[in-house]
N, C-alpha and C. Protein backbone atom coordinates (compact mmCIF):
# COMPACT_ATOMS: atom_id res chain seq x y z
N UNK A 1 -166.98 -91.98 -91.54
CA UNK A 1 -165.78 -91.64 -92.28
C UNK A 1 -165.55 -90.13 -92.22
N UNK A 2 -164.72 -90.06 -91.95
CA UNK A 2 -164.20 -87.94 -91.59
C UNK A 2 -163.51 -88.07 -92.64
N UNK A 3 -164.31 -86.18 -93.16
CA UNK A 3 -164.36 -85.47 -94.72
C UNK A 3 -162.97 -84.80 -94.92
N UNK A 4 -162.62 -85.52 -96.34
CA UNK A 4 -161.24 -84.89 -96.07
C UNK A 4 -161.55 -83.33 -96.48
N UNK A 5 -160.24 -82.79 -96.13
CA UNK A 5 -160.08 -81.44 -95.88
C UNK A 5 -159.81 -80.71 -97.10
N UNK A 6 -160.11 -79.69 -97.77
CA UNK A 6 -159.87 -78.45 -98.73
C UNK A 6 -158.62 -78.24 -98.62
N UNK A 7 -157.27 -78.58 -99.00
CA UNK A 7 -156.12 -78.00 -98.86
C UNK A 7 -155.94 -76.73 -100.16
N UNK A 8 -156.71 -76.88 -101.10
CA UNK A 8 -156.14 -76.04 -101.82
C UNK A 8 -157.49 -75.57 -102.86
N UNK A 9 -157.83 -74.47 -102.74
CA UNK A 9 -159.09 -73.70 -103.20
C UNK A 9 -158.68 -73.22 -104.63
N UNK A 10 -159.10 -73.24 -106.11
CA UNK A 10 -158.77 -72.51 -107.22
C UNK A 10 -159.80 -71.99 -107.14
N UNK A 11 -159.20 -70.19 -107.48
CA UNK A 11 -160.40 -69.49 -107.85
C UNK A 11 -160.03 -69.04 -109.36
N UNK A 12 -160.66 -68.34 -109.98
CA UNK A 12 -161.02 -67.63 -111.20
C UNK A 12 -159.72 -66.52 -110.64
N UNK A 13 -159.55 -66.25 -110.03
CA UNK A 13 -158.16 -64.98 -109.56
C UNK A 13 -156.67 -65.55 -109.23
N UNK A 14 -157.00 -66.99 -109.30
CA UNK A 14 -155.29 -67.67 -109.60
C UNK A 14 -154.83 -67.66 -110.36
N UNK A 15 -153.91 -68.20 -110.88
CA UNK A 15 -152.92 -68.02 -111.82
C UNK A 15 -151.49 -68.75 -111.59
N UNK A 16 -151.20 -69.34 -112.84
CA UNK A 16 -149.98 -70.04 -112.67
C UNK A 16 -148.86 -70.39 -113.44
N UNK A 17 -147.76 -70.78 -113.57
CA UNK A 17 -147.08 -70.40 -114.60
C UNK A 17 -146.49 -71.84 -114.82
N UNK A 18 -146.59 -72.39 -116.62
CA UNK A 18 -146.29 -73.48 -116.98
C UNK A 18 -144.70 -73.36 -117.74
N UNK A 19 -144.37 -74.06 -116.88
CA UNK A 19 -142.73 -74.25 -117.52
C UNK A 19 -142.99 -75.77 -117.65
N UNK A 20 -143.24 -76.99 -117.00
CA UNK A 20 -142.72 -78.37 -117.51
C UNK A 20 -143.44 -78.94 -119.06
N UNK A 21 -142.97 -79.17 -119.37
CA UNK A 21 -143.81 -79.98 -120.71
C UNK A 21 -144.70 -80.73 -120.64
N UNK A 22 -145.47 -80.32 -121.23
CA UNK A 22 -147.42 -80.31 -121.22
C UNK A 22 -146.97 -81.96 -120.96
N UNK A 23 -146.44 -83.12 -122.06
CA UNK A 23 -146.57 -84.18 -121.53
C UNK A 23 -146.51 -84.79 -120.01
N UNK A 24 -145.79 -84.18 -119.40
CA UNK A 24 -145.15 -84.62 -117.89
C UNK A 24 -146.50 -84.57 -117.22
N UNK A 25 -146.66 -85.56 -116.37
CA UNK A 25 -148.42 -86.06 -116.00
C UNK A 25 -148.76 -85.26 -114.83
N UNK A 26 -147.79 -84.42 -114.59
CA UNK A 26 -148.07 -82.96 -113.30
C UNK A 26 -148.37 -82.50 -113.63
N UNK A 27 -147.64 -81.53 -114.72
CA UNK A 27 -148.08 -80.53 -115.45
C UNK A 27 -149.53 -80.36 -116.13
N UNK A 28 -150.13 -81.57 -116.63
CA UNK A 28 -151.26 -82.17 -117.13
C UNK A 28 -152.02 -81.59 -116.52
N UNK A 29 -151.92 -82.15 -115.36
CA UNK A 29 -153.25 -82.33 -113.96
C UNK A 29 -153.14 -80.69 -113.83
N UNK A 30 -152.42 -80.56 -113.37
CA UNK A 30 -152.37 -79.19 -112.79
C UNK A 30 -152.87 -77.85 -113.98
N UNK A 31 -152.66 -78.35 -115.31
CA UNK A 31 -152.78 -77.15 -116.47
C UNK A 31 -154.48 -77.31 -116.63
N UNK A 32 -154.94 -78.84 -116.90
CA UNK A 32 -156.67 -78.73 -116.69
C UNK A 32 -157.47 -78.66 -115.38
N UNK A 33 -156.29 -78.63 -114.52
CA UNK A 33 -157.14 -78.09 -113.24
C UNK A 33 -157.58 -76.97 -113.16
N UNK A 34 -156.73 -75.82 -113.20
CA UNK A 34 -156.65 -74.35 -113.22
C UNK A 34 -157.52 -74.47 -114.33
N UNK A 35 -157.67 -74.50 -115.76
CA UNK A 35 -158.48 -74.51 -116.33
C UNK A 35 -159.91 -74.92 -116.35
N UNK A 36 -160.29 -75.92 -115.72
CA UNK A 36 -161.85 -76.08 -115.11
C UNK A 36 -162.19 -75.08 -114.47
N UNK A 37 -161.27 -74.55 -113.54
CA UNK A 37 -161.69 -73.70 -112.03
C UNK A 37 -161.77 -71.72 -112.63
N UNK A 38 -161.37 -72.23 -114.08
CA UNK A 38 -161.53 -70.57 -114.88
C UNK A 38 -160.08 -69.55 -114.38
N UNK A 39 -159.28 -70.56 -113.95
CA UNK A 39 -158.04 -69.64 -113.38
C UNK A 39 -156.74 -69.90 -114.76
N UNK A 40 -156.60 -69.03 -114.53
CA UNK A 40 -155.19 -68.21 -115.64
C UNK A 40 -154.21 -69.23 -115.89
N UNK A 41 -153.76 -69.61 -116.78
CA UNK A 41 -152.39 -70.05 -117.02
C UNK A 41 -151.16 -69.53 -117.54
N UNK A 42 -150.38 -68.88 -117.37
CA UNK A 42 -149.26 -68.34 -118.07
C UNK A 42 -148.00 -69.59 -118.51
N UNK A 43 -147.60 -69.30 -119.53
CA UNK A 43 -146.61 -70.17 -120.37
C UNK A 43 -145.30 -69.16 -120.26
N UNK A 44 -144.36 -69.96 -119.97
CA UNK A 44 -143.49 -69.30 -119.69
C UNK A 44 -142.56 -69.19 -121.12
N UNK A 45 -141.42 -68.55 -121.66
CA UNK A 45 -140.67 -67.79 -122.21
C UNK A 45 -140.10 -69.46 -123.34
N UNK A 46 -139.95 -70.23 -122.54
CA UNK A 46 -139.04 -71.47 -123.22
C UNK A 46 -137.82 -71.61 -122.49
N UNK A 47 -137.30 -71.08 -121.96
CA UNK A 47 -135.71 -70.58 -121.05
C UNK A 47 -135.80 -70.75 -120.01
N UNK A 48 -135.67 -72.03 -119.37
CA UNK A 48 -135.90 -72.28 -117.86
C UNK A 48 -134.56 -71.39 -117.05
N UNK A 49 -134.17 -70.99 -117.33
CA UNK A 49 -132.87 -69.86 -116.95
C UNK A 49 -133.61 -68.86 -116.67
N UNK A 50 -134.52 -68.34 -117.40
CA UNK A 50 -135.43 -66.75 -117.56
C UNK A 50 -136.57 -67.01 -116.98
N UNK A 51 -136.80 -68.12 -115.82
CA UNK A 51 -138.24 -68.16 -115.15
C UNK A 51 -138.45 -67.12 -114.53
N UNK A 52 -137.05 -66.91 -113.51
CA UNK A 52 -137.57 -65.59 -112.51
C UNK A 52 -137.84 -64.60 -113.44
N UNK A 53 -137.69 -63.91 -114.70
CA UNK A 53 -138.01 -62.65 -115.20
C UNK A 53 -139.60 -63.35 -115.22
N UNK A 54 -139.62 -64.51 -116.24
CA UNK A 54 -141.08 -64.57 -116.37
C UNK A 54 -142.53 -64.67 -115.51
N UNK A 55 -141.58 -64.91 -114.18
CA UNK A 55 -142.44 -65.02 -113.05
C UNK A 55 -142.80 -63.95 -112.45
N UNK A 56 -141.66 -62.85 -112.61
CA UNK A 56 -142.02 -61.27 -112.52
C UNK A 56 -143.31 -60.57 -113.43
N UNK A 57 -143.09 -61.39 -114.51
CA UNK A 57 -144.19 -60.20 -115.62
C UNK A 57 -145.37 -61.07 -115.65
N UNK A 58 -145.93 -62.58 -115.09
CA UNK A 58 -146.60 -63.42 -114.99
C UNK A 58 -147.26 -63.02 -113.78
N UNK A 59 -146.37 -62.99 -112.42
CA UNK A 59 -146.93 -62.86 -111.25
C UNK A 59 -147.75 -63.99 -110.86
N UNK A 60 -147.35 -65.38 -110.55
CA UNK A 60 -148.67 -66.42 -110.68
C UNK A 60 -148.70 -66.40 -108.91
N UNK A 61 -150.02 -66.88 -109.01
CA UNK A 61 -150.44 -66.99 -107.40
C UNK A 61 -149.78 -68.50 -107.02
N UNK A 62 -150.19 -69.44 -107.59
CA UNK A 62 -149.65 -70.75 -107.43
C UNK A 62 -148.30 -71.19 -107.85
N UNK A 63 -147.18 -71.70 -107.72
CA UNK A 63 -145.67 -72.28 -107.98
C UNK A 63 -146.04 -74.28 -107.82
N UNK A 64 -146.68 -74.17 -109.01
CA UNK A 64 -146.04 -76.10 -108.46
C UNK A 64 -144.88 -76.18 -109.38
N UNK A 65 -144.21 -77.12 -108.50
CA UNK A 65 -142.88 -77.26 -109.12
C UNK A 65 -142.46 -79.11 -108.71
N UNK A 66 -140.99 -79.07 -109.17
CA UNK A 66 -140.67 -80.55 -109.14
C UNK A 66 -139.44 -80.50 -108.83
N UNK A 67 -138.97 -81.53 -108.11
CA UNK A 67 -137.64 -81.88 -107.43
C UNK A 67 -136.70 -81.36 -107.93
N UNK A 68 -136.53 -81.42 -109.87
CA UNK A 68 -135.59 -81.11 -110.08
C UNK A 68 -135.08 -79.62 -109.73
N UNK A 69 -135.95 -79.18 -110.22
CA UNK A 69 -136.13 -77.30 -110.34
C UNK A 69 -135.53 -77.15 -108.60
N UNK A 70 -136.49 -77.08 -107.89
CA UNK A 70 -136.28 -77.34 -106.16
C UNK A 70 -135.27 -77.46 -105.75
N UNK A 71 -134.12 -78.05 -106.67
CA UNK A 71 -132.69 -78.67 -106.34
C UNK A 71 -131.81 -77.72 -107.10
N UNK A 72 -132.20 -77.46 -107.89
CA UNK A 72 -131.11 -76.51 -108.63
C UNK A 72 -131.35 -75.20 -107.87
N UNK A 73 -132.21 -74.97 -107.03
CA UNK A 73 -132.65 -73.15 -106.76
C UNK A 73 -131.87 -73.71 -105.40
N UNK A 74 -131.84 -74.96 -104.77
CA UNK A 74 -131.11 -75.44 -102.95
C UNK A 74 -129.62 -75.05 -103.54
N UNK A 75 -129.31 -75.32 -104.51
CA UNK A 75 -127.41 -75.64 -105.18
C UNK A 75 -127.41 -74.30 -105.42
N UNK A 76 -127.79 -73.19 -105.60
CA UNK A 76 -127.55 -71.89 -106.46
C UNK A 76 -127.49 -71.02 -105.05
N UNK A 77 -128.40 -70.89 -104.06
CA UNK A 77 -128.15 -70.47 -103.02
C UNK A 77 -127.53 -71.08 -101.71
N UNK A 78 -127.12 -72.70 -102.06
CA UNK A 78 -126.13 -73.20 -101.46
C UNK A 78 -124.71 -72.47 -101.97
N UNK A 79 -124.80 -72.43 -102.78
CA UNK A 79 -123.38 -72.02 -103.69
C UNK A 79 -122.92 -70.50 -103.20
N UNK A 80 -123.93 -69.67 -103.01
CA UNK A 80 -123.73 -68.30 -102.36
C UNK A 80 -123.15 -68.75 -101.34
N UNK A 81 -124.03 -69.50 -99.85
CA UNK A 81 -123.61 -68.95 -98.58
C UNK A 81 -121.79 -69.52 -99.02
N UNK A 82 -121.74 -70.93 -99.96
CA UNK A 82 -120.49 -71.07 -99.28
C UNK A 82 -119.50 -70.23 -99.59
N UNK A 83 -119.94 -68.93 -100.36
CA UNK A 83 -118.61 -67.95 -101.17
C UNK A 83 -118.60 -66.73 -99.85
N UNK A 84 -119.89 -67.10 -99.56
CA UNK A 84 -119.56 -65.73 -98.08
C UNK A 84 -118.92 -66.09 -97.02
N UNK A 85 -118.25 -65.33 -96.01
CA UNK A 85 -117.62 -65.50 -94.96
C UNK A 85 -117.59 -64.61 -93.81
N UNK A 86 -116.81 -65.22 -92.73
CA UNK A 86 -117.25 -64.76 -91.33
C UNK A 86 -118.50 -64.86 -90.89
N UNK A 87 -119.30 -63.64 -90.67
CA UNK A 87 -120.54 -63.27 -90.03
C UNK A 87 -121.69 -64.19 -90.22
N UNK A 88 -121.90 -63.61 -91.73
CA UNK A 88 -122.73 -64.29 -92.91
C UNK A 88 -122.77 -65.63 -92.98
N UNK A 89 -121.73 -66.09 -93.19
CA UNK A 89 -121.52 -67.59 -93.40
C UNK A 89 -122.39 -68.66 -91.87
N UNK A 90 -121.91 -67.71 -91.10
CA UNK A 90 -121.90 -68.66 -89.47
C UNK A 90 -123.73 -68.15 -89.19
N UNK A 91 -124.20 -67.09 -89.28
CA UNK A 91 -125.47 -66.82 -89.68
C UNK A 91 -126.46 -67.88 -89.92
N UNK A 92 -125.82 -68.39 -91.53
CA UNK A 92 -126.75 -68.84 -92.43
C UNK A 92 -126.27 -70.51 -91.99
């Protein structure tokens, strides 16, 4: 049987930032993971609007995230290219 592979190492120098609600069974896994492995958790602000500031003053090494989030950040910079034009637009 071939050993599966290490995709993802926690050290004591990670760090990560909790925005979904502790109930949601990702968030779970992922909040006592980092926590076994002695790595950082940051809680974010409450304002899923104000992640990027909090992700600035947090700085987390790790981003897990979920479809929804993922989709709103594809629509927000979808929404740019389509307000630009000419160059830019045909570019992107």
């Amino acid at each position: 049987m071939a050993s599966a592979k290490n995709i993802m190492t926690i050290t004591s120098q990670d760090s990560y930032i909790s925005y979904l609600p502790l109930p949601h069974i990702y968030e779970h896994m992922i909040y006592w993971m980092f926590i076994a492995h002695g790595a950082k958790v940051g809680i974010y602000s409450g304002d899923v609007k104000k992640l990027t500031n909090d992700m600035k003053v947090l700085k987390p090494t790790v981003f897990p995230s979920v479809p929804r989030l993922l989709n709103k950040v594809f629509d927000k910079i979808d929404q740019k290219i389509k307000n630009e034009s000419g160059l830019k637009k045909w570019m992107v």
